[in-house]
Each structure stands twice: as C-alpha cells, then as structure tokens.
N, C-alpha and C. Protein backbone atom coordinates (compact mmCIF):
# COMPACT_ATOMS: atom_id res chain seq x y z
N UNK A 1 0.85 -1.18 0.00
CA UNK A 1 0.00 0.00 0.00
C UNK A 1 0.89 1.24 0.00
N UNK A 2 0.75 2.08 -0.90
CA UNK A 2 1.52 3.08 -1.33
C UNK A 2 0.52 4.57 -0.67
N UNK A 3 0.88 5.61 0.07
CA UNK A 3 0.13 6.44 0.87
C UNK A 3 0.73 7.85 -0.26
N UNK A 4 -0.18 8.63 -0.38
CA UNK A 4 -0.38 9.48 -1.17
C UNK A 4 0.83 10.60 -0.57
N UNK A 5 1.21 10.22 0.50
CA UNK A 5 2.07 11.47 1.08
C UNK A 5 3.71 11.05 1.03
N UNK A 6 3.20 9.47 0.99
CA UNK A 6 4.61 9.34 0.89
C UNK A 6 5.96 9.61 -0.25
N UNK A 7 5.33 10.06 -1.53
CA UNK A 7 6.63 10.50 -2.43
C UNK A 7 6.95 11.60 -2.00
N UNK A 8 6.39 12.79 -1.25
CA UNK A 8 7.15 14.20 -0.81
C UNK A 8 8.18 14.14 -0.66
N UNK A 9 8.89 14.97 -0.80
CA UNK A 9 10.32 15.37 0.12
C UNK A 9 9.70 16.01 1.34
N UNK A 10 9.43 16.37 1.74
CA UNK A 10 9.08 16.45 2.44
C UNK A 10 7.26 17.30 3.02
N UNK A 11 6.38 17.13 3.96
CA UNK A 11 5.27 17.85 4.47
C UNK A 11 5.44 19.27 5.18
N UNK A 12 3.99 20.08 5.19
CA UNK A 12 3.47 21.07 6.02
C UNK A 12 2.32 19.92 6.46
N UNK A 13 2.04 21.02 7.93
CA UNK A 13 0.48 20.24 8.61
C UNK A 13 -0.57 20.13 7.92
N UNK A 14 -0.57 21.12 6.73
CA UNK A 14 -1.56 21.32 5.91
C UNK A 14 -2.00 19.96 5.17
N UNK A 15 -0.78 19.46 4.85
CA UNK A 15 -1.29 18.08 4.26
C UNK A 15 -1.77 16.40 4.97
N UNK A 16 -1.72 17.12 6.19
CA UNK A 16 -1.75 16.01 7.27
C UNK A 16 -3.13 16.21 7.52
N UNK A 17 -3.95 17.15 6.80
CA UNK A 17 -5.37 17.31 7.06
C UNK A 17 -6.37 16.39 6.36
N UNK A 18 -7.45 15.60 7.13
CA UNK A 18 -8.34 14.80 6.78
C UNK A 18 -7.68 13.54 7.07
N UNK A 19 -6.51 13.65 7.68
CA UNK A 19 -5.28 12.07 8.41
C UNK A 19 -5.57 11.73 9.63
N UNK A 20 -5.22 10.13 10.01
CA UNK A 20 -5.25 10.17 11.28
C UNK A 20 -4.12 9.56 11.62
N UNK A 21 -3.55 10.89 12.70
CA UNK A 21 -1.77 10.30 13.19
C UNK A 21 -1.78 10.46 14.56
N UNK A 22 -1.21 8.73 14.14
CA UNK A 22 -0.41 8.08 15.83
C UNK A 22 0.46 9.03 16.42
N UNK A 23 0.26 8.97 17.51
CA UNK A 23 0.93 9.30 18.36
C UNK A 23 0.84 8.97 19.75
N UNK A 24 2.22 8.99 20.51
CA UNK A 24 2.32 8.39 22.10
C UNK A 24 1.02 9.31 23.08
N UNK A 25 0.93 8.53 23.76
CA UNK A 25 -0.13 9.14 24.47
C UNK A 25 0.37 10.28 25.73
N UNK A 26 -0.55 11.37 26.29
CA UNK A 26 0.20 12.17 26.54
C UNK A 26 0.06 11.83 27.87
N UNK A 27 0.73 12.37 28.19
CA UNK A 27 1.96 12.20 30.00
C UNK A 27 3.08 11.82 29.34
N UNK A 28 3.69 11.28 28.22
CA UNK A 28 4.67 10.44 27.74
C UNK A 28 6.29 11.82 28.54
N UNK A 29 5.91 13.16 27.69
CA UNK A 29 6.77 14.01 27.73
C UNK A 29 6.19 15.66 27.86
N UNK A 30 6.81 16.57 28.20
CA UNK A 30 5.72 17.68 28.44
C UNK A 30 6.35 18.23 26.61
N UNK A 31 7.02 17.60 26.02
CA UNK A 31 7.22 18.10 24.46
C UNK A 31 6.05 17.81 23.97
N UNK A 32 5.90 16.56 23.86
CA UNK A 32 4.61 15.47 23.44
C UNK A 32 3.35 16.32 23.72
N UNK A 33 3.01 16.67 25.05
CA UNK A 33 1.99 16.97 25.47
C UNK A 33 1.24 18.52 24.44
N UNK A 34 2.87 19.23 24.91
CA UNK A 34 2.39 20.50 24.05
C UNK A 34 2.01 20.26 22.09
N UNK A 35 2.89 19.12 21.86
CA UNK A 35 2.98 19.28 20.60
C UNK A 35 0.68 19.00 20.40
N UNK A 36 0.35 17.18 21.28
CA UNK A 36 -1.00 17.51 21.27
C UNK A 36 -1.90 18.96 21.20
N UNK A 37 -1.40 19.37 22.43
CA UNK A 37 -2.47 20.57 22.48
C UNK A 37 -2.21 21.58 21.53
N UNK A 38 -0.95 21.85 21.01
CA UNK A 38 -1.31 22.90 19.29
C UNK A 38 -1.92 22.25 18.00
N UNK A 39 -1.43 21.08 17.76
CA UNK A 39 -2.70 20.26 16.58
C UNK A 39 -4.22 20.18 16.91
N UNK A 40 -4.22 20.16 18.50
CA UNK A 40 -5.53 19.67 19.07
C UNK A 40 -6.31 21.04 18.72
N UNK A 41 -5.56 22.35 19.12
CA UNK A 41 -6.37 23.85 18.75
C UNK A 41 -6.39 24.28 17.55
N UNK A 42 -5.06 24.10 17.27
CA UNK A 42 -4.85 25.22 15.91
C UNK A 42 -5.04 24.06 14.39
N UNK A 43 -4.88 23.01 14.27
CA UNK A 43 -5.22 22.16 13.33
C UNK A 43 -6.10 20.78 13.58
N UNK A 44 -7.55 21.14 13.83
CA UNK A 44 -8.36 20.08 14.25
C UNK A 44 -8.80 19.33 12.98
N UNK A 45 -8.18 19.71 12.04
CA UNK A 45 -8.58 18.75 10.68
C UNK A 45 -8.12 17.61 10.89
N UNK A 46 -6.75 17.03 11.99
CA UNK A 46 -5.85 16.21 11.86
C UNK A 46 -6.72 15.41 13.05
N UNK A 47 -6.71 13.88 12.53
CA UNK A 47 -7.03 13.21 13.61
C UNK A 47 -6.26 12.84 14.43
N UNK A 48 -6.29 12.71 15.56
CA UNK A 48 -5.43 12.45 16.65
C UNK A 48 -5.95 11.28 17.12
N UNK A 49 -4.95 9.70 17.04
CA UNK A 49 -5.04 8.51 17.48
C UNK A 49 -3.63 8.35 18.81
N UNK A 50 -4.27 8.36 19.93
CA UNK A 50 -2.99 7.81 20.77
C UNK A 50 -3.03 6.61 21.23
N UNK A 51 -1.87 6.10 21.34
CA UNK A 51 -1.28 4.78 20.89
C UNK A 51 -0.50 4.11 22.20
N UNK A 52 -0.23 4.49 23.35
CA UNK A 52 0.03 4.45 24.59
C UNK A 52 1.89 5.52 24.72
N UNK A 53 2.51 4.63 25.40
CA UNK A 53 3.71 5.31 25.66
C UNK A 53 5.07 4.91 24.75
N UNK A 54 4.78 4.28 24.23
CA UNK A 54 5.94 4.14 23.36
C UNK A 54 5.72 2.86 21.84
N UNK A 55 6.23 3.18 21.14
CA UNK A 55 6.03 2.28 19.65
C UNK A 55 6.44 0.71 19.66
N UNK A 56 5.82 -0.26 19.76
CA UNK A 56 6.39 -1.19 19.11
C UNK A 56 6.31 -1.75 17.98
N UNK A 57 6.87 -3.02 17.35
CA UNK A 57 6.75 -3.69 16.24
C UNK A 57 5.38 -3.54 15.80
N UNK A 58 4.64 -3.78 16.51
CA UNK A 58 2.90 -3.91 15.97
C UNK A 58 2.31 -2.99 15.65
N UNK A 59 2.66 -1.75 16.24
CA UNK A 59 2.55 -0.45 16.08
C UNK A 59 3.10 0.01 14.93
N UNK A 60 3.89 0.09 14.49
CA UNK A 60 4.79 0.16 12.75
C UNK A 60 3.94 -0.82 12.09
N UNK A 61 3.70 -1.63 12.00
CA UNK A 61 3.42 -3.45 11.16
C UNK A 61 1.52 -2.08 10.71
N UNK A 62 0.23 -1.86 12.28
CA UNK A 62 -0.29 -2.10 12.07
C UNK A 62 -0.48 -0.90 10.92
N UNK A 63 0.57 0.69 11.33
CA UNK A 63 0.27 1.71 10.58
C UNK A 63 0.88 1.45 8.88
N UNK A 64 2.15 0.50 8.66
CA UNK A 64 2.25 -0.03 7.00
C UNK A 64 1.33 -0.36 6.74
N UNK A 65 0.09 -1.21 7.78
CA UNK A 65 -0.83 -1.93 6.49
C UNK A 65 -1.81 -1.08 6.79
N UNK A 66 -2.38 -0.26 7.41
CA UNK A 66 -3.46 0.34 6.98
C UNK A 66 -3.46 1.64 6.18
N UNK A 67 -1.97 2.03 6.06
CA UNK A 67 -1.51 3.54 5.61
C UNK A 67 -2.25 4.60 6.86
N UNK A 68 -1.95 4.49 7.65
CA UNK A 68 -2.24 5.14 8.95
C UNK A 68 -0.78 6.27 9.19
N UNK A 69 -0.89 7.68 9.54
CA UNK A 69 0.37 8.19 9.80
C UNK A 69 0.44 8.34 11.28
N UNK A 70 1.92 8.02 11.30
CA UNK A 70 2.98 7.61 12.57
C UNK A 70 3.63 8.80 12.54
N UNK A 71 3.42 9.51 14.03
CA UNK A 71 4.64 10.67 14.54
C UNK A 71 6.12 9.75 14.53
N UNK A 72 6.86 9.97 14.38
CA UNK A 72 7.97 9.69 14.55
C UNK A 72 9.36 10.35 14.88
N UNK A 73 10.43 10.06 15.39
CA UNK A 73 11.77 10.46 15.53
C UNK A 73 12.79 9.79 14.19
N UNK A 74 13.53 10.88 14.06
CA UNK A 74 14.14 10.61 12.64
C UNK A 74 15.21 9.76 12.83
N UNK A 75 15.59 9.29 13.95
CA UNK A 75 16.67 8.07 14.39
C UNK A 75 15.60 6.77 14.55
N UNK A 76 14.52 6.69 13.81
CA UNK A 76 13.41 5.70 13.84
C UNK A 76 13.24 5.73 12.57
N UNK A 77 13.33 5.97 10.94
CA UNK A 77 13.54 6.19 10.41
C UNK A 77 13.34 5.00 9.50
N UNK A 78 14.34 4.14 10.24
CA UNK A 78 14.69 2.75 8.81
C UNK A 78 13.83 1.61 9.86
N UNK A 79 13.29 2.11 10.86
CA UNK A 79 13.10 0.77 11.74
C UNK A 79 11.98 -0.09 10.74
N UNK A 80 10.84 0.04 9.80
CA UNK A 80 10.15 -0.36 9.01
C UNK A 80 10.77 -0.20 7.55
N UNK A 81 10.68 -1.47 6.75
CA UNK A 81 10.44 -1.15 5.57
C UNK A 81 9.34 -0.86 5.02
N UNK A 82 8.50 -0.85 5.49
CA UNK A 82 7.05 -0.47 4.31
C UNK A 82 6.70 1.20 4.69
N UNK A 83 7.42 1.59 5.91
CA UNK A 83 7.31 3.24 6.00
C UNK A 83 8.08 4.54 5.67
N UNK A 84 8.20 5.31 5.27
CA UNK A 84 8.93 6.20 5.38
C UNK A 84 8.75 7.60 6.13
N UNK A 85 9.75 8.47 6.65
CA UNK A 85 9.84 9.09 7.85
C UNK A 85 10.10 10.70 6.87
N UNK A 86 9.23 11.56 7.04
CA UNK A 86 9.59 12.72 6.20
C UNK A 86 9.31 13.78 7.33
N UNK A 87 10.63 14.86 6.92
CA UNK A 87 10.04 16.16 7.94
C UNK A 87 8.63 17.10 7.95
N UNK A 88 8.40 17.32 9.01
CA UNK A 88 7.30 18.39 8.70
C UNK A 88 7.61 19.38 9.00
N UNK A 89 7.94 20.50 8.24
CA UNK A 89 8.43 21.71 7.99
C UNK A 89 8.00 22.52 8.74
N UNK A 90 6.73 22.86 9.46
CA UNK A 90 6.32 23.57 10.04
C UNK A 90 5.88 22.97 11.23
N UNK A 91 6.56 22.15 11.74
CA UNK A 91 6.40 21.24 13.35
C UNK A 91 8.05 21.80 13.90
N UNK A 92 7.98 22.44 15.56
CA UNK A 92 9.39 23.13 15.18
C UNK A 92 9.45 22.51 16.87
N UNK A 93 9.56 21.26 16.94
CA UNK A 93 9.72 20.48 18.47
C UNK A 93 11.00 19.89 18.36
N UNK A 94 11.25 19.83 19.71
CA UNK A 94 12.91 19.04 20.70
C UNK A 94 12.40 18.36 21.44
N UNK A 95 12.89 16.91 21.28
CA UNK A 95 12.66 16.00 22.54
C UNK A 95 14.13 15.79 23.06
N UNK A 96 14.16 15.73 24.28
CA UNK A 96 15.44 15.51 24.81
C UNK A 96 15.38 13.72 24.98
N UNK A 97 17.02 13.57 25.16
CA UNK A 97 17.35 12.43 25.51
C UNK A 97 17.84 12.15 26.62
N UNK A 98 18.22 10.92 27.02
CA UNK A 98 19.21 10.66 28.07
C UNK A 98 19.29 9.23 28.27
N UNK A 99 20.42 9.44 28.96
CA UNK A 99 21.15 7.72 29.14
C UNK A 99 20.40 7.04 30.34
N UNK A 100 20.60 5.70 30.39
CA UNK A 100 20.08 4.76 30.88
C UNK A 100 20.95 4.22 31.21
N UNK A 101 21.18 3.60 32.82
CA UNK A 101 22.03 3.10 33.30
C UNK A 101 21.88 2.19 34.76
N UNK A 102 22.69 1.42 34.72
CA UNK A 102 22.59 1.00 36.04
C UNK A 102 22.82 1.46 37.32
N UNK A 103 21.74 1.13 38.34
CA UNK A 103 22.09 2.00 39.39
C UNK A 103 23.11 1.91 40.60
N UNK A 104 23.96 0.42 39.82
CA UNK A 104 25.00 0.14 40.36
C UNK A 104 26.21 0.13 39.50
N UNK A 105 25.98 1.06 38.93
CA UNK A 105 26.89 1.22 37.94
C UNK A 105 28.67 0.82 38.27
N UNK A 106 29.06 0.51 37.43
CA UNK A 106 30.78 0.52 37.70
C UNK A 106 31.64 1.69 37.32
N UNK A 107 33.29 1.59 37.62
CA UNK A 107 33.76 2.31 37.53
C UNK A 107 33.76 3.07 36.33
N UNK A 108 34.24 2.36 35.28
CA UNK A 108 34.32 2.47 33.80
C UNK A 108 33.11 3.24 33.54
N UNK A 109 31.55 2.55 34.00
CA UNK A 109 30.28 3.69 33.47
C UNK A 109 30.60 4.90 33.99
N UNK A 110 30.57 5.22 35.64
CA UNK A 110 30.75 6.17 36.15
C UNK A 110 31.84 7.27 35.30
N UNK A 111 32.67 7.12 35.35
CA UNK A 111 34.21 7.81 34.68
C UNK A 111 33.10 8.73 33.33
N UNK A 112 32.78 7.46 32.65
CA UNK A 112 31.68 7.94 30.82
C UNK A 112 30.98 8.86 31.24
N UNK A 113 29.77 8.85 32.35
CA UNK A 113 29.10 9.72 33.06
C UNK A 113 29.75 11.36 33.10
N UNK A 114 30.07 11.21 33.85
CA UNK A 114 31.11 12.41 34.18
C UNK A 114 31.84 13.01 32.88
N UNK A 115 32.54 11.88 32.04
CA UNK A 115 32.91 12.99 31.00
C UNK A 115 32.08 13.39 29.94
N UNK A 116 30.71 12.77 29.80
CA UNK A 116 29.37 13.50 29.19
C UNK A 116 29.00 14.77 29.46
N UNK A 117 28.79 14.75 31.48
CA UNK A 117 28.44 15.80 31.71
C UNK A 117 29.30 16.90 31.34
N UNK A 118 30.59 16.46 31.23
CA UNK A 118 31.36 18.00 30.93
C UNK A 118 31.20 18.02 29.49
N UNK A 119 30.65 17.68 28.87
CA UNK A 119 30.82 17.82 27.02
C UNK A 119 29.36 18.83 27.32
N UNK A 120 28.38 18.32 27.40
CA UNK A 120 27.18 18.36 28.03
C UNK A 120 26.58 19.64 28.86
C-alpha cells in the first residue's frame, strides 16, 4: 500500500489534514503533550489517534498496512520497511534524551558519566 504522502520530500500540517496520526499518548513528555495541544487547537482537521507510551513492532506493522500516519523520531527512520519518515516543515519540536544506566553502575560507566556531563 503506497500512501499518497509518501513520495514528498518532504510535508506542512496542511497536508496532514483529513489524516489520522499516531501518536504516544500524553503524559509520555511535556514536548509530546504540548505538541498535542497545538494540533488539538490550531489544526483540528488532523485526527489524533494515541497509541500508549511508546512504539512497538505492531505499532509500525499495524500503521504499513493500513496507511495510517505515525509521529515519529528521525533516528526511527529505517526501523520499518514499508514506511517512510519525512520532515514536517512547520512542526518546530525538541525531545530531549538521556542515558540509561545502572544504578550500580561501575567504575568504567561512572568515569563515561562524568565525561558526558562536561561535554554536556
């Protein structure tokens, strides 16, 4: 199934109108949250499907086969072959990251830690 949006180089919201896109459900992040509540006011053409707290396999699998659009992060990108991941030009959000670690970490993690924070 080939989705009408997908040859762009890339989208505006404008074309995301009369769509319905996944997305994590909100509490996930207060990025997340806000990004809901400006589609939710300022572009109610867009349907809003939330999908819980985070994506899995089934979640990709179910939006390839129905041509359903998926919010996504662009380091998520290749995780499907039947999808592709295009910018939206006029979506102007930061999600932060961060490491994951043990809380008994060892020396060697600790040391990495520390010289993050100073890059950081």
């Amino acid at each position: 199934m080939t989705h009408k949006l997908a040859a762009k180089k890339e989208l505006k919201l404008s074309d995301l109108y009369g769509e319905t896109l996944v997305m994590v459900s909100r509490g996930d992040s207060p990025t997340n949250d806000r990004l809901h509540e400006e589609l939710e006011k300022k572009h109610p053409q867009i349907h809003l499907k939330e999908i819980g707290y985070f994506y899995d396999i089934d979640v990709y699998n179910r939006c390839a086969e129905s041509g359903t659009l998926l919010l996504n992060l662009d380091c998520w990108k290749d995780v499907h072959p039947g999808l592709v991941t295009l910018p939206v030009v006029d979506l102007h959000y930061e999600i932060d990251y961060g490491l994951c670690y043990s809380k008994s970490a060892d020396a060697r993690t600790l040391r990495f830690l520390d010289a993050v924070k100073k890059i950081v």
